[in-house]
Protein backbone atom coordinates (compact mmCIF):
# COMPACT_ATOMS: atom_id res chain seq x y z
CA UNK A 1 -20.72 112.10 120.83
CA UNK A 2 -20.85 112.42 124.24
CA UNK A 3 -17.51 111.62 126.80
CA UNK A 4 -17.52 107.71 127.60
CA UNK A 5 -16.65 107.27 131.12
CA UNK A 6 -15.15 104.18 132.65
CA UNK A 7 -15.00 103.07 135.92
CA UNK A 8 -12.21 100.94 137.80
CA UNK A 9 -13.19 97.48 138.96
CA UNK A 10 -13.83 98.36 142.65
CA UNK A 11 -11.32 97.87 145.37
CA UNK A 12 -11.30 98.15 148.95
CA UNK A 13 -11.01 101.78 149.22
CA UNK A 14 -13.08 102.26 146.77
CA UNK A 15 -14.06 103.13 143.23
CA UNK A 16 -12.19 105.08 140.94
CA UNK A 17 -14.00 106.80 137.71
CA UNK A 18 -12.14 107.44 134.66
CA UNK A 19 -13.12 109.76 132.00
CA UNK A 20 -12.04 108.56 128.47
CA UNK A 21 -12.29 111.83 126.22
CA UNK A 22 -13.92 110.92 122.66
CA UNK A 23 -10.43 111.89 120.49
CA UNK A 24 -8.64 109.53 122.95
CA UNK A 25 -11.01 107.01 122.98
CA UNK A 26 -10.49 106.35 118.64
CA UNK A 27 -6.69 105.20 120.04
CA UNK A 28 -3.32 105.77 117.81
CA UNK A 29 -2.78 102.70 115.51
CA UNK A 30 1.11 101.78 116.04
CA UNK A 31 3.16 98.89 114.06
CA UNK A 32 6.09 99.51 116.26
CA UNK A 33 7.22 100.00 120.37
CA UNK A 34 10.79 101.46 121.38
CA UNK A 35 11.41 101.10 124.92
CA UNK A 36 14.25 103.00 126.72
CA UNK A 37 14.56 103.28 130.33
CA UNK A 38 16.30 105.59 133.17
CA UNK A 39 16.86 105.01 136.91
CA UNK A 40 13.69 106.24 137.69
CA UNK A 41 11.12 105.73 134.42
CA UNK A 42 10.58 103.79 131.15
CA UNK A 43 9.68 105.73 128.02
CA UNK A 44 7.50 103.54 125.24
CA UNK A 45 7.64 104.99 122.17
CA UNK A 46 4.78 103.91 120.00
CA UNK A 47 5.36 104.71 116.32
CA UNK A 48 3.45 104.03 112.62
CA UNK A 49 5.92 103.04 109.82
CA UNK A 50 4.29 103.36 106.84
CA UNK A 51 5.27 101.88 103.35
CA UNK A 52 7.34 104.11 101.00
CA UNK A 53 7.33 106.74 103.68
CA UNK A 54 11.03 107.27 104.82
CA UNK A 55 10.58 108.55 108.33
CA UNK A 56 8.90 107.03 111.07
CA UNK A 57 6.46 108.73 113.47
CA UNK A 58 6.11 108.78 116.51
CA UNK A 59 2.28 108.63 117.54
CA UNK A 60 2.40 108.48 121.35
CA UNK A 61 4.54 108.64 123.96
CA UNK A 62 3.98 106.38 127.47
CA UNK A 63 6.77 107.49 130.67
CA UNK A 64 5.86 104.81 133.18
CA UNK A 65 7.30 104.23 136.84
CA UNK A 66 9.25 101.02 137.40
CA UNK A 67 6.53 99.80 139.28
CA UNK A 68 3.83 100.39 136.84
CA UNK A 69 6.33 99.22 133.69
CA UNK A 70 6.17 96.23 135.67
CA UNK A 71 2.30 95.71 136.26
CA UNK A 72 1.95 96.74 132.48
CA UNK A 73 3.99 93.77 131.31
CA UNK A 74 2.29 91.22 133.89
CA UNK A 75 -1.33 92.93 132.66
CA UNK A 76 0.03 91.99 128.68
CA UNK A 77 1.11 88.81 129.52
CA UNK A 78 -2.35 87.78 131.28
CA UNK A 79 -3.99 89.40 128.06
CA UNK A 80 -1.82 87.07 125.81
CA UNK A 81 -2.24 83.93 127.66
CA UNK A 82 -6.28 84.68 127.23
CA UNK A 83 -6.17 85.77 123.74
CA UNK A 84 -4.05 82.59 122.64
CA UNK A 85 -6.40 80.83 124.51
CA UNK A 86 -9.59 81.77 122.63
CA UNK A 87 -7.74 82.73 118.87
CA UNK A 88 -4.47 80.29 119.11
CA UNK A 89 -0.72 81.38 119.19
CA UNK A 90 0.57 83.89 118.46
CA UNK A 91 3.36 83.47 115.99
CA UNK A 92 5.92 86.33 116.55
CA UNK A 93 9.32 86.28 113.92
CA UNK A 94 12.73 85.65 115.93
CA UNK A 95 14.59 89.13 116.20
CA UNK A 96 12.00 91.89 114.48
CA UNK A 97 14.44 94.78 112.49
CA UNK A 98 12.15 97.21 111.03
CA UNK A 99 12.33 97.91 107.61
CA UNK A 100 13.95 101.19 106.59
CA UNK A 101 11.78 101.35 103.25
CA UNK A 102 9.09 99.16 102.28
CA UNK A 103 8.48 97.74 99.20
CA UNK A 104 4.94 98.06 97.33
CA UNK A 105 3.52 94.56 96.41
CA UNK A 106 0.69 95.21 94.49
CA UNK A 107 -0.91 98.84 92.35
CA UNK A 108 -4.22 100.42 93.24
């Protein structure tokens, strides 16, 4: 497969064209987000815990600017408000600890 290549809605300088590389374009499936932050960036951690599996992994790494932590959060929070408009509410659990083990429910 060829390179899939996006392009930025236009603005008033301009267009910009992305290039979305076929490995990154599958994405990283992650269950789990750790956020830390400095002075001058935010680090999201994205990470797959997996049942039975002891340690965590970390699948991808995000360092953001202030400013663009900030226009990713407004951009989610759009996205929400239109998904829960089309599929319903989102239910989301009061304070989320991950599990340090799961437990298997059911045999293969």
């Amino acid at each position: 497969m060829a390179k899939v290549e996006k392009k930025a809605p236009q603005n008033k300088k301009g267009q910009i064209n992305i290039d979305l590389p076929e490995d990154i374009a599958d994405g990283v499936y992650s269950n789990l987000a750790i956020i830390s932050h400095s002075q001058s960036e935010f680090v999201v951690d994205f990470i797959r815990l997996v049942p039975n599996v002891p340690k965590a992994k970390v699948k991808s790494r995000i360092i953001l600017t202030p400013t663009h932590a900030k226009r990713l959060m407004k951009a989610l929070n759009d996205n929400i408000k239109k998904y829960e408009s089309i599929h319903g509410h989102v239910d989301e659990p009061e304070q989320f600890i991950p599990p340090m083990n799961f437990t298997p429910t059911a045999q293969a």
